[in-house]
N, C-alpha and C. Protein backbone atom coordinates (compact mmCIF):
# COMPACT_ATOMS: atom_id res chain seq x y z
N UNK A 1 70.83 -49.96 11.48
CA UNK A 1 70.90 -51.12 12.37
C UNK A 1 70.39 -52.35 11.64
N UNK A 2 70.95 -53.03 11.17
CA UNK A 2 71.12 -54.61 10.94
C UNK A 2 70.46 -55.59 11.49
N UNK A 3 68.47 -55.44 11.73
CA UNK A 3 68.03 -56.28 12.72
C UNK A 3 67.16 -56.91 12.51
N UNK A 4 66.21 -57.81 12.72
CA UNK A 4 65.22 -58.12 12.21
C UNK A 4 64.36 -59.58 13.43
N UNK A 5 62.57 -58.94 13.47
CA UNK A 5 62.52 -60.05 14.28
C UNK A 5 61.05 -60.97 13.44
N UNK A 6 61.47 -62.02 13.71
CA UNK A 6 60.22 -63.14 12.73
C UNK A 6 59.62 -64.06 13.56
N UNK A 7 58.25 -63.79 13.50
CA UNK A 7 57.31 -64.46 14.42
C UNK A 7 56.36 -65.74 13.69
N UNK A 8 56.53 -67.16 13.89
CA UNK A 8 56.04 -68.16 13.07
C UNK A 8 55.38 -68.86 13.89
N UNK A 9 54.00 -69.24 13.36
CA UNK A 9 53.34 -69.72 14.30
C UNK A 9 52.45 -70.77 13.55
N UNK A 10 52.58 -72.31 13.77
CA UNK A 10 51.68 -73.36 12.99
C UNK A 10 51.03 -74.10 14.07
N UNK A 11 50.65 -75.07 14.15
CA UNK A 11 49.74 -76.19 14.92
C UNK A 11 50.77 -76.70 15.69
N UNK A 12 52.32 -76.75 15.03
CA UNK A 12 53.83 -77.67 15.81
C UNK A 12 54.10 -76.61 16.62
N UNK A 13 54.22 -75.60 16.11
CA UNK A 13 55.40 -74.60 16.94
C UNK A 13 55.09 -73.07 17.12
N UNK A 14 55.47 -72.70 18.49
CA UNK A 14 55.24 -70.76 18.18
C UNK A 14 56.48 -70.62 18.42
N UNK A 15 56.98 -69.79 17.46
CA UNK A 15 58.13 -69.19 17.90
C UNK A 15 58.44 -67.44 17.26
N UNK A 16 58.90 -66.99 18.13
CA UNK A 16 59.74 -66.07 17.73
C UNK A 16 61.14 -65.64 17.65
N UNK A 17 61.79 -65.32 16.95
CA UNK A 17 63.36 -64.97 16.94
C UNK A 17 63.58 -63.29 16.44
N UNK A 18 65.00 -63.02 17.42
CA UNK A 18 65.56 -61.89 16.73
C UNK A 18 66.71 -61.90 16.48
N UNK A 19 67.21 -61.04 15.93
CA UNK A 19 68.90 -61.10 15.75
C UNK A 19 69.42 -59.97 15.25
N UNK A 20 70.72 -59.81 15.88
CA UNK A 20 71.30 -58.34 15.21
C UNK A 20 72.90 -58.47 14.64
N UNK A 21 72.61 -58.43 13.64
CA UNK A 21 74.07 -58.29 12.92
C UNK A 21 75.36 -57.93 13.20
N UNK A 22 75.11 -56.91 14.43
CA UNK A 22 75.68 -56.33 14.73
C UNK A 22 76.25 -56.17 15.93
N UNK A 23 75.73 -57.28 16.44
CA UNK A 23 76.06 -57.51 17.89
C UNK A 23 77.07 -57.85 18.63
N UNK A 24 76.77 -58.49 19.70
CA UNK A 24 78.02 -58.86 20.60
C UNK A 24 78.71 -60.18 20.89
N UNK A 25 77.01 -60.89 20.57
CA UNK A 25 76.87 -62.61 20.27
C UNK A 25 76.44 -63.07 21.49
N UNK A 26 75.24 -62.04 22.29
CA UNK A 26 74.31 -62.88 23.02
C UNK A 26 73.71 -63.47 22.29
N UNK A 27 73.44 -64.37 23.37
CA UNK A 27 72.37 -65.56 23.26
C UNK A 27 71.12 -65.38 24.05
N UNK A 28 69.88 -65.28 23.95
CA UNK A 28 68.63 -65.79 24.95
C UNK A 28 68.14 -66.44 24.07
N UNK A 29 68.25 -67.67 24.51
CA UNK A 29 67.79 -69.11 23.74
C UNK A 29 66.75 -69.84 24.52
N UNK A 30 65.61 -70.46 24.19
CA UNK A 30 64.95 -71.18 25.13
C UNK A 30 63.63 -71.79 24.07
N UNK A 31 64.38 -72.86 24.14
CA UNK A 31 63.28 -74.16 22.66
C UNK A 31 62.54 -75.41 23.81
N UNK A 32 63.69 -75.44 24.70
CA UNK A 32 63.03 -76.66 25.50
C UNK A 32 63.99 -78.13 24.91
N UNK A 33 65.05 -77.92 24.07
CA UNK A 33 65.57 -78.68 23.81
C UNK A 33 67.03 -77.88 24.17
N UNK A 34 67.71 -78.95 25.31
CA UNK A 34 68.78 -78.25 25.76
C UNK A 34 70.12 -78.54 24.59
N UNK A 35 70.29 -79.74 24.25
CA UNK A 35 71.47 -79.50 23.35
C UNK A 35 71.22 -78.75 22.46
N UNK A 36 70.27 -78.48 21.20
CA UNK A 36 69.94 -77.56 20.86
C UNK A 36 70.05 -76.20 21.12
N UNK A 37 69.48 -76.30 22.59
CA UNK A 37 69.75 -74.67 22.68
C UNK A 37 71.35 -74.06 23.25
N UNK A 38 72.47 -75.17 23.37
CA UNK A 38 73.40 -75.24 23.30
C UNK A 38 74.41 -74.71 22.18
N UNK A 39 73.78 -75.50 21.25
CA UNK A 39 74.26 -75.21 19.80
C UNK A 39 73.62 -73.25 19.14
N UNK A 40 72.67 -73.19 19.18
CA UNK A 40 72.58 -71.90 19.19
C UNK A 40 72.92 -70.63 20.06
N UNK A 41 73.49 -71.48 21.30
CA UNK A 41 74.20 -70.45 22.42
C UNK A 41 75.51 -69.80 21.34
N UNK A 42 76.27 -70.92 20.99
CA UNK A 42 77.72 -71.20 20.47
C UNK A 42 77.44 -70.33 19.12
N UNK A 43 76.35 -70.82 18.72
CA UNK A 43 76.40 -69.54 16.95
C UNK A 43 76.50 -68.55 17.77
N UNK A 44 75.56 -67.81 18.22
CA UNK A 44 75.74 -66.39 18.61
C UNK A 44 77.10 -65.95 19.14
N UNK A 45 76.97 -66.93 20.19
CA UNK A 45 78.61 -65.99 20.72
C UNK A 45 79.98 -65.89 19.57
N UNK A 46 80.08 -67.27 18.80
CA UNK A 46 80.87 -67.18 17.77
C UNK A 46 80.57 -66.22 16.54
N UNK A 47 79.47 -65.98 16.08
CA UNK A 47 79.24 -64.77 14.97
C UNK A 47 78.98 -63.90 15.55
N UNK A 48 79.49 -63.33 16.66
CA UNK A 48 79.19 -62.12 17.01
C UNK A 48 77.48 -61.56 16.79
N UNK A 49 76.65 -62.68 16.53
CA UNK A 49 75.20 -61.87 16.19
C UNK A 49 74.60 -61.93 17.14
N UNK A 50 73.68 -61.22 18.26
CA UNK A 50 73.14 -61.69 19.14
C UNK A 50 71.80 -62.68 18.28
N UNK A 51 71.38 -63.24 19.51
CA UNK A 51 70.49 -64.25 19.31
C UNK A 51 69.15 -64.59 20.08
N UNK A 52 67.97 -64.02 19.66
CA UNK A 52 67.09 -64.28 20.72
C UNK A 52 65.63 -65.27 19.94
N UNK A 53 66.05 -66.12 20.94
CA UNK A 53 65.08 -67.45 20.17
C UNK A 53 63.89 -68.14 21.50
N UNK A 54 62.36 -67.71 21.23
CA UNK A 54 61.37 -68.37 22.03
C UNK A 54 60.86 -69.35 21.16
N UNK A 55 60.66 -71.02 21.49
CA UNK A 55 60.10 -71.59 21.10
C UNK A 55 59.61 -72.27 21.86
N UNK A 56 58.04 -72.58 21.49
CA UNK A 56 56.97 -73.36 22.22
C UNK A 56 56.84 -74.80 21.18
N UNK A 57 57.48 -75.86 21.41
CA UNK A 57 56.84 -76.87 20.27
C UNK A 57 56.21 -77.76 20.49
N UNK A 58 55.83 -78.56 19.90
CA UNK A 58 55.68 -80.27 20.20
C UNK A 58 56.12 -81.20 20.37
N UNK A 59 57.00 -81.00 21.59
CA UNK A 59 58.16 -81.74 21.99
C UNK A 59 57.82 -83.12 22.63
N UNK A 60 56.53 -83.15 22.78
CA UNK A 60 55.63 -84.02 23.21
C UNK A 60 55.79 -85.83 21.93
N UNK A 61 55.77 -85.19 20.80
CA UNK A 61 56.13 -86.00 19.45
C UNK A 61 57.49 -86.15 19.36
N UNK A 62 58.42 -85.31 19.18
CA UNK A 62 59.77 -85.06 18.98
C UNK A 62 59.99 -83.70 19.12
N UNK A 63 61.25 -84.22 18.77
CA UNK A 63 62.39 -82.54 18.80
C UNK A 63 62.21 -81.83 17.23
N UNK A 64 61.86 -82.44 16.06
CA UNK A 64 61.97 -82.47 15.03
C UNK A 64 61.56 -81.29 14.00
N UNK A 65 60.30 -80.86 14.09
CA UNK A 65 59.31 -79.70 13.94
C UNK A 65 59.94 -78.24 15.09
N UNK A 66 60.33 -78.14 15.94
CA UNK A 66 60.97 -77.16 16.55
C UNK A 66 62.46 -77.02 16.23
N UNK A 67 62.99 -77.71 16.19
CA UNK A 67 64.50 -77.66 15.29
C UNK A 67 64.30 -76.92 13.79
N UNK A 68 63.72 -77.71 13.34
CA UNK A 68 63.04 -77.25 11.61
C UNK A 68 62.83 -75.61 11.46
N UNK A 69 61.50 -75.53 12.41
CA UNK A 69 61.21 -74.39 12.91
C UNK A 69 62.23 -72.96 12.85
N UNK A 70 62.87 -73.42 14.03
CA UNK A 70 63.97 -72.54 14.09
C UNK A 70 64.38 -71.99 13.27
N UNK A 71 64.87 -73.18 12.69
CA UNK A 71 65.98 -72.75 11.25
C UNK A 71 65.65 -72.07 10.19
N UNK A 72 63.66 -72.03 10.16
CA UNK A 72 63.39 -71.33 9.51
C UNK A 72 63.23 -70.32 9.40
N UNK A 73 62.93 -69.84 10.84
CA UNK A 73 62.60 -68.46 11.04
C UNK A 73 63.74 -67.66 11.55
N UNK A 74 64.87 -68.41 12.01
CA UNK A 74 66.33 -67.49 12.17
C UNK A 74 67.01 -67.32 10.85
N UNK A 75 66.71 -68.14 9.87
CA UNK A 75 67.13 -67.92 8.45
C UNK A 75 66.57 -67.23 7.55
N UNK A 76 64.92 -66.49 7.82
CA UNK A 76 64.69 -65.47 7.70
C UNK A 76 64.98 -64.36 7.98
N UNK A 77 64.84 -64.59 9.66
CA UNK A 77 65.57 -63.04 10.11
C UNK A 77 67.12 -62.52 9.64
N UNK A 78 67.90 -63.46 9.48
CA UNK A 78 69.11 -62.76 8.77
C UNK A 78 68.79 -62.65 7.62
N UNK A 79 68.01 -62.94 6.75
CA UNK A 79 67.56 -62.27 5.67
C UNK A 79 66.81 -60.77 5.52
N UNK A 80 66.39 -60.87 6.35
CA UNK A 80 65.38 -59.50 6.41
C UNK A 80 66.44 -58.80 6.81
N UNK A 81 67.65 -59.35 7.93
CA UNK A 81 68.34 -58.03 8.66
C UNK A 81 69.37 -57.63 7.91
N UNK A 82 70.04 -58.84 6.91
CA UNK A 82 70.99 -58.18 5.71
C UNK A 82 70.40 -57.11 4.74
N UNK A 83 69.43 -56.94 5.09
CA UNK A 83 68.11 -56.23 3.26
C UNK A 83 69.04 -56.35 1.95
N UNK A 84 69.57 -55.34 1.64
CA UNK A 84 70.35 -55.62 -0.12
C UNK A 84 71.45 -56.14 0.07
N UNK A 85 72.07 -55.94 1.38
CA UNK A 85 73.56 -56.88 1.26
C UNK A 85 74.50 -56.14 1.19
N UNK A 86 74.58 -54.55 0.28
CA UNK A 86 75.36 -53.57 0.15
C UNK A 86 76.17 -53.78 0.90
N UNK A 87 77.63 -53.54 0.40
CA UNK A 87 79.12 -53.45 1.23
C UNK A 87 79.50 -54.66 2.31
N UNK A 88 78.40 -56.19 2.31
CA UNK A 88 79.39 -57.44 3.03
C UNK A 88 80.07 -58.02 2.38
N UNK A 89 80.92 -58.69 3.10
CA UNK A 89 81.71 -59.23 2.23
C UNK A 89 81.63 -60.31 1.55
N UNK A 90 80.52 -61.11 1.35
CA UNK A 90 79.83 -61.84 0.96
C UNK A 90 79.95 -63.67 1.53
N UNK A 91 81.25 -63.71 0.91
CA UNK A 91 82.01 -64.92 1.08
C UNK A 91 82.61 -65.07 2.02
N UNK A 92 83.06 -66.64 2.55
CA UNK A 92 83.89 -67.36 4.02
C UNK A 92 84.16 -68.61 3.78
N UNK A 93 85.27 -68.58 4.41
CA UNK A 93 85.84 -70.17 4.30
C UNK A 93 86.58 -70.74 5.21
N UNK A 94 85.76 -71.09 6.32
CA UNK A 94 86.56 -71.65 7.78
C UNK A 94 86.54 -73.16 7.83
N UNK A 95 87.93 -73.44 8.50
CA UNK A 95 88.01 -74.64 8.75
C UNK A 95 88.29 -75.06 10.37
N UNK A 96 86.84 -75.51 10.99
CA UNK A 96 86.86 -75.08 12.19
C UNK A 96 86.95 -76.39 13.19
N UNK A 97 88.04 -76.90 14.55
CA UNK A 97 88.40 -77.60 14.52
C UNK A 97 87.72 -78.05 16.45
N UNK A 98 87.26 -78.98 16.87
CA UNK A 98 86.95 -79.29 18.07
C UNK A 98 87.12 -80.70 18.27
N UNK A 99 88.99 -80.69 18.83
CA UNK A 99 89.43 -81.55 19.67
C UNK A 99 89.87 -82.28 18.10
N UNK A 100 88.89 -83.64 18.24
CA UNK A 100 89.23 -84.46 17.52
C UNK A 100 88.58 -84.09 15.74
N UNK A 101 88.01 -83.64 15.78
CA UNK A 101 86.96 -83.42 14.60
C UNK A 101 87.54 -82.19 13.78
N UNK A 102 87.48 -82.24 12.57
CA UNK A 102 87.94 -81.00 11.84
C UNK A 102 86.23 -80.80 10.65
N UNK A 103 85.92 -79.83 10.73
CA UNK A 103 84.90 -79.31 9.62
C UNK A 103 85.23 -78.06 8.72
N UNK A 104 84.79 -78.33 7.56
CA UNK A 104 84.97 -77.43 6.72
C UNK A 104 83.42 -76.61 6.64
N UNK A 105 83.47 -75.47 6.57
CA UNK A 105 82.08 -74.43 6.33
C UNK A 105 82.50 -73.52 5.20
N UNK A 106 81.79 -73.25 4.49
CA UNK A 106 82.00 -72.56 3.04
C UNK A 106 81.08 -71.71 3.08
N UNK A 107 80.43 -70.40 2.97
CA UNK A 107 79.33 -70.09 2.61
C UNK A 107 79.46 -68.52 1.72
N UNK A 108 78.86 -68.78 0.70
CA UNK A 108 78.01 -66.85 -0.03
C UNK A 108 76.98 -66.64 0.10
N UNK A 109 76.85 -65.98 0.49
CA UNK A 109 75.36 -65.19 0.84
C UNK A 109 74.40 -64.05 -0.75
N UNK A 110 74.59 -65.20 -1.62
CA UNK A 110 74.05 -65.21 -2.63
C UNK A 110 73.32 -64.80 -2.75
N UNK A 111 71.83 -64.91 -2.27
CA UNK A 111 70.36 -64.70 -2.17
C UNK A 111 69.76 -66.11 -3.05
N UNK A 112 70.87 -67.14 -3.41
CA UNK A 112 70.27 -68.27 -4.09
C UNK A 112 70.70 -69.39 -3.14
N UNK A 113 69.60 -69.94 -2.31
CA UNK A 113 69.50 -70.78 -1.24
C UNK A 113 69.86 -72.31 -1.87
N UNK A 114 71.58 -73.28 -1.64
CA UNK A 114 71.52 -74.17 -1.82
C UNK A 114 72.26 -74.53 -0.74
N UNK A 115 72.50 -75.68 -0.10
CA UNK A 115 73.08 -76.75 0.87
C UNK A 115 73.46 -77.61 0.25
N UNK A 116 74.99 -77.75 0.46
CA UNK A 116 75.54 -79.40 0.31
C UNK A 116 76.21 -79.28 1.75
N UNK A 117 75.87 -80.74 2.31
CA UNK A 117 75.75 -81.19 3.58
C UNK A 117 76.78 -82.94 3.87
N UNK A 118 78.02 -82.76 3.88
CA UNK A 118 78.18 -83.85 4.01
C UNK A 118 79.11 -84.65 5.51
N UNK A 119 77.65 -84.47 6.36
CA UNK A 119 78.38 -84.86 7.55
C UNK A 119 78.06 -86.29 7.87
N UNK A 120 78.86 -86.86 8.71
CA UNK A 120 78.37 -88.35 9.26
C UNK A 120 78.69 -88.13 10.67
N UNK A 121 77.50 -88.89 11.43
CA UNK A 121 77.32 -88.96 12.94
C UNK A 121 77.65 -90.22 13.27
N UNK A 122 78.55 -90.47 14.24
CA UNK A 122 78.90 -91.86 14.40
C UNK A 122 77.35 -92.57 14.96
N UNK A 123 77.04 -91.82 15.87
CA UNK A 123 75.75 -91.91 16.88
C UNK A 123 74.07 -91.18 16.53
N UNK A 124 73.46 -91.92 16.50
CA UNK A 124 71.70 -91.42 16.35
C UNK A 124 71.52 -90.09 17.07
N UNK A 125 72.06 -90.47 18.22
CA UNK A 125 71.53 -88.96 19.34
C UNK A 125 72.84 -88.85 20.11
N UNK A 126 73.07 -87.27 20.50
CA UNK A 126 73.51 -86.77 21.25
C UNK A 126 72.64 -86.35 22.59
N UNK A 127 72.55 -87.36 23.55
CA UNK A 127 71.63 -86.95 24.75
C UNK A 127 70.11 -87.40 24.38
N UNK A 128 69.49 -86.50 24.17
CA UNK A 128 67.75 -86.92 23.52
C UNK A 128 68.06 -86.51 22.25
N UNK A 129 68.49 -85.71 21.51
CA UNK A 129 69.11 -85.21 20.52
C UNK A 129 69.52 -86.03 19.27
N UNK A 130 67.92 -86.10 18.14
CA UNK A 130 68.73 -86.51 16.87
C UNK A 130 69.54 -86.07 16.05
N UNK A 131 70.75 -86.64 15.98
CA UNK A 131 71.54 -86.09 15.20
C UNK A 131 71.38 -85.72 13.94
N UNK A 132 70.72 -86.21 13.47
CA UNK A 132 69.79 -86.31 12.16
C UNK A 132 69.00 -84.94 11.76
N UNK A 133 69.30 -84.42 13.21
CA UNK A 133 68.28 -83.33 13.10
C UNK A 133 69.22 -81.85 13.08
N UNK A 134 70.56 -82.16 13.05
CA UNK A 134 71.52 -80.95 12.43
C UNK A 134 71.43 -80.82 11.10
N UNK A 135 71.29 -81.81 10.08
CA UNK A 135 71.02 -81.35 8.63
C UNK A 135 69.45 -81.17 8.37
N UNK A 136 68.88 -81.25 9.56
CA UNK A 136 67.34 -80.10 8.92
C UNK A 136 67.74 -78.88 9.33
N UNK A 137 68.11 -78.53 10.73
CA UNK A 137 68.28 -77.55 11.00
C UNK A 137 69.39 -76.43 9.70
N UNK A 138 70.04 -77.26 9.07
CA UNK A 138 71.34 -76.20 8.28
C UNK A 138 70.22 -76.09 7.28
N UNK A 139 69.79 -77.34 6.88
CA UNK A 139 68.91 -76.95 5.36
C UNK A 139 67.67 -76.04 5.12
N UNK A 140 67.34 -76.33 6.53
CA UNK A 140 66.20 -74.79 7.08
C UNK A 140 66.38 -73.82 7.04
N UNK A 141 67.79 -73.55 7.45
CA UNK A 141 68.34 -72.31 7.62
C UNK A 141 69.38 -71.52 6.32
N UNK A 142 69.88 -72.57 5.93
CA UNK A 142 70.51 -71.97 4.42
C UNK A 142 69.13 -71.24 2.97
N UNK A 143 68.16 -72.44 3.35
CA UNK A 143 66.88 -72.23 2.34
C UNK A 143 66.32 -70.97 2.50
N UNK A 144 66.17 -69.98 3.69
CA UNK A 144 65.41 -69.47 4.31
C UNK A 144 66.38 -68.48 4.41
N UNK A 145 67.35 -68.41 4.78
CA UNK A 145 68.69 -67.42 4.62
C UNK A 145 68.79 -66.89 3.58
N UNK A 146 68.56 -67.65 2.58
CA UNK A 146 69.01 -67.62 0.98
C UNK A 146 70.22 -67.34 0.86
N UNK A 147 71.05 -68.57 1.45
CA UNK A 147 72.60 -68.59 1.07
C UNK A 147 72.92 -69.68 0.84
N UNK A 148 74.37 -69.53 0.12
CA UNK A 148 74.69 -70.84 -0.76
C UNK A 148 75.64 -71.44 0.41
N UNK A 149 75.30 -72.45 1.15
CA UNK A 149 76.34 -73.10 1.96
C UNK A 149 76.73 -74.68 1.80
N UNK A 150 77.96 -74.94 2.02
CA UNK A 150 78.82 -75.91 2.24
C UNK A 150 79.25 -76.61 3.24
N UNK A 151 78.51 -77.70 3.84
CA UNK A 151 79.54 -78.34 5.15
C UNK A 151 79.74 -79.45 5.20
N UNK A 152 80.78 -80.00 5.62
CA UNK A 152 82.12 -81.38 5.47
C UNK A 152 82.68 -81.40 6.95
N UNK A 153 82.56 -82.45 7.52
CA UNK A 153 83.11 -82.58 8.38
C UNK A 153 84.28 -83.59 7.81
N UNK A 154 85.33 -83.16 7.87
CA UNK A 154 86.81 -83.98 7.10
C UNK A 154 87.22 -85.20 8.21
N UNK A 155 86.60 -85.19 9.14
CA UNK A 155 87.15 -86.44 10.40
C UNK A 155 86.46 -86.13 11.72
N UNK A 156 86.06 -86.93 12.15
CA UNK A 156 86.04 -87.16 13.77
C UNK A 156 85.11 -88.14 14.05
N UNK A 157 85.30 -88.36 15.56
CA UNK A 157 84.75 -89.78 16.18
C UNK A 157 83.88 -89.52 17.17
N UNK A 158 83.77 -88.22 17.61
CA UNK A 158 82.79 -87.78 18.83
C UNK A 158 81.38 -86.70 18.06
N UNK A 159 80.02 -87.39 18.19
CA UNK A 159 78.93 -86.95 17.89
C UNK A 159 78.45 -85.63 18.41
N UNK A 160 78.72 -85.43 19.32
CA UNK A 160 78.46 -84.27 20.04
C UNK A 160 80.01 -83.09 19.64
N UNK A 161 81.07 -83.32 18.86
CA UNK A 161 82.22 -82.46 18.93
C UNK A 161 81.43 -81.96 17.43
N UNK A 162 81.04 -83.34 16.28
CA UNK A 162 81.08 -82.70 15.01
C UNK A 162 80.09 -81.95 15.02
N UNK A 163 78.76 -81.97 15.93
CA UNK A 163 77.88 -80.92 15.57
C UNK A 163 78.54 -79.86 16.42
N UNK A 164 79.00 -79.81 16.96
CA UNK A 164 79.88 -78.09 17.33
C UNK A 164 80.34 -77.74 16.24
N UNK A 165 81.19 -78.70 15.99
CA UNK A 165 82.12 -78.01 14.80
C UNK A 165 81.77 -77.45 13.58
N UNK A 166 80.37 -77.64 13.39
CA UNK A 166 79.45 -77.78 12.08
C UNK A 166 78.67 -76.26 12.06
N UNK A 167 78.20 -76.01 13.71
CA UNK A 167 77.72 -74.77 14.06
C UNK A 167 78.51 -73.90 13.98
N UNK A 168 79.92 -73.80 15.19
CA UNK A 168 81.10 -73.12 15.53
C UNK A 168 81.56 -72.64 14.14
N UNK A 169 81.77 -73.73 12.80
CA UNK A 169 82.12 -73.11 11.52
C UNK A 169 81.21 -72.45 10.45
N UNK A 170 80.07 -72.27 11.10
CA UNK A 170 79.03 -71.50 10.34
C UNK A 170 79.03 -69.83 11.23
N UNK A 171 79.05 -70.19 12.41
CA UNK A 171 79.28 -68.90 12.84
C UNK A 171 80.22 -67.98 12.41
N UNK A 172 81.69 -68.65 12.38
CA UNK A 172 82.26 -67.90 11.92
C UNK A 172 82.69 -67.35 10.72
N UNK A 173 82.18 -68.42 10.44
CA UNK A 173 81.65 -67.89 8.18
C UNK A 173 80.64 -67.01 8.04
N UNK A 174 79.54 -66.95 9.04
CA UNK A 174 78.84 -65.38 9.31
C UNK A 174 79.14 -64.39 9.54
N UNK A 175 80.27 -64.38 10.58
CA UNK A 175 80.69 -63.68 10.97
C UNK A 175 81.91 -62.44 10.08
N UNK A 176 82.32 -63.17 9.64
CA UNK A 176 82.89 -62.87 8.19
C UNK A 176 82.57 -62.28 7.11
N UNK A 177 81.17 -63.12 6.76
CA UNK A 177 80.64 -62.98 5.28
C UNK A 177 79.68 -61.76 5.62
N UNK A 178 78.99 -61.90 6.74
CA UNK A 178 78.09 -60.72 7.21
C UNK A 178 78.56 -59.30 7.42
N UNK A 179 79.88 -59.43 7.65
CA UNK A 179 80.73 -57.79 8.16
C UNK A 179 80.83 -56.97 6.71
N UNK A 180 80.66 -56.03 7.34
CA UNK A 180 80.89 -54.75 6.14
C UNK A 180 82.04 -54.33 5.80
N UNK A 181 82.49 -54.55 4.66
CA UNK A 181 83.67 -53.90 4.21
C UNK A 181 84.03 -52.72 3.77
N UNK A 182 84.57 -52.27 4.59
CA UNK A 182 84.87 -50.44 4.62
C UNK A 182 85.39 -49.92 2.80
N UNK A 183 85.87 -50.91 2.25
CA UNK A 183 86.10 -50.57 1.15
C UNK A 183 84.94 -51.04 -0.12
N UNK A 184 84.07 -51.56 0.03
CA UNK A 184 83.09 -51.89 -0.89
C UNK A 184 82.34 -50.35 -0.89
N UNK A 185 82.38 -49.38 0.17
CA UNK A 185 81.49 -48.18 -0.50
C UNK A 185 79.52 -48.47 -0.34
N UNK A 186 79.48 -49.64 -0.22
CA UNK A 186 77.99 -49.87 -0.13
C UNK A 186 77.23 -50.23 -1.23
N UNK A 187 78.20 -50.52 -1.76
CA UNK A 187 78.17 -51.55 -2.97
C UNK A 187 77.43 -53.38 -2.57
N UNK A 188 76.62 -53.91 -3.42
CA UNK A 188 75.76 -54.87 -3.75
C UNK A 188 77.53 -55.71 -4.19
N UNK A 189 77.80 -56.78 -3.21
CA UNK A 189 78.81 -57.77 -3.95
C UNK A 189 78.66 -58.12 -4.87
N UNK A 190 78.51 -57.91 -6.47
CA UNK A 190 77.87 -58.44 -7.32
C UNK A 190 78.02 -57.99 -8.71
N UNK A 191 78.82 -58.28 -9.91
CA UNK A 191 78.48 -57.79 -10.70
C UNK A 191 77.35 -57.61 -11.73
N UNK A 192 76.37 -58.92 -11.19
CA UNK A 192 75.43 -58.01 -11.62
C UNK A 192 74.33 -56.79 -11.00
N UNK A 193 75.06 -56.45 -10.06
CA UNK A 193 74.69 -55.11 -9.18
C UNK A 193 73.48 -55.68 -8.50
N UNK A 194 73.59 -56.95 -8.10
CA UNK A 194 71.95 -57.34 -7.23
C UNK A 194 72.76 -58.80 -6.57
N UNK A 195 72.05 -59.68 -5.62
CA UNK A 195 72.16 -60.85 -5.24
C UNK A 195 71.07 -61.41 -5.29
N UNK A 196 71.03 -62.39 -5.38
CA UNK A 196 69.66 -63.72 -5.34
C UNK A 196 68.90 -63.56 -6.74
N UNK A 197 69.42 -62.68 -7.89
CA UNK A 197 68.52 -63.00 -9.20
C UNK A 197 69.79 -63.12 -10.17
């Protein structure tokens, strides 16, 4: 079983998360930041991973440190819940489209954590929601994942569509890159028979 749960706790934020690889793509989400917890509804159900996320933050300051948060500790737990990686398929390449907006998501699940991030928000906030605060959340979560990801939003005009589209195409590049391939044998994707060294 493919699972893993990570409990982080500083002066900003308590949180805990779980997640299963293997799932169905629930969601029990609850940060206290509703678009947010919107956007992590939509990963889960789209990567098929379930998703269970408690966060207590300092929402009192901002949204900023609990977003961060997150990303860190759900980008652990799919680390811990992949362990060697044996037999996924490593790689994904969706081009995922909402309404007006088209995004590109790229990702390998390397074990060597880099982000290139090139989105533009027409708008500061979506609702209370800095937008600003989708590229901490990916860079939290790719760093902490230890995967090599890619995202481009190629067009759109609605702030609230491109961060769907940004999530929606990471999910399903998880969803993908995370599944086991019946023909890898349980094999490490890798010729040098390891990931992340």
């Amino acid at each position: 079983m493919r699972t893993a749960t990570i409990k982080r706790k500083t002066k900003e934020t308590d949180i805990e998360v779980s997640v299963n690889l293997d799932g169905t793509g629930k969601a029990e989400v609850a940060t206290g930041i509703g678009f947010f917890d919107h956007m992590l509804d939509l990963l889960a159900r789209h990567s098929r991973i379930d998703i269970t996320v408690k966060a207590d933050g300092d929402l009192h300051v901002d949204h900023h440190h609990t977003t961060e948060d997150v990303g860190i500790a759900l980008g652990q737990a799919v680390k811990q819940a992949l362990g060697t990686m044996a037999g996924i398929n490593r790689y994904a390449s969706v081009h995922m489209p909402m309404d007006e907006t088209l995004s590109r998501v790229v990702i390998d699940i390397s074990g060597r954590p880099v982000m290139v991030f090139k989105v533009a928000f027409p708008r500061d906030k979506v609702g209370a929601f800095d937008t600003e605060l989708v590229r901490e959340w990916f860079h939290a979560f790719s760093m902490n994942a230890g995967i090599t990801l890619h995202v481009e939003t190629l067009y759109g005009e609605n702030s609230h569509h491109i961060a769907e589209s940004c999530f929606k195409g990471l999910a399903r590049a998880l969803r993908t890159a995370t599944a086991i391939d019946p023909r890898a044998a349980g094999e490490v994707p890798s010729t040098k028979g390891q990931l992340g060294g």
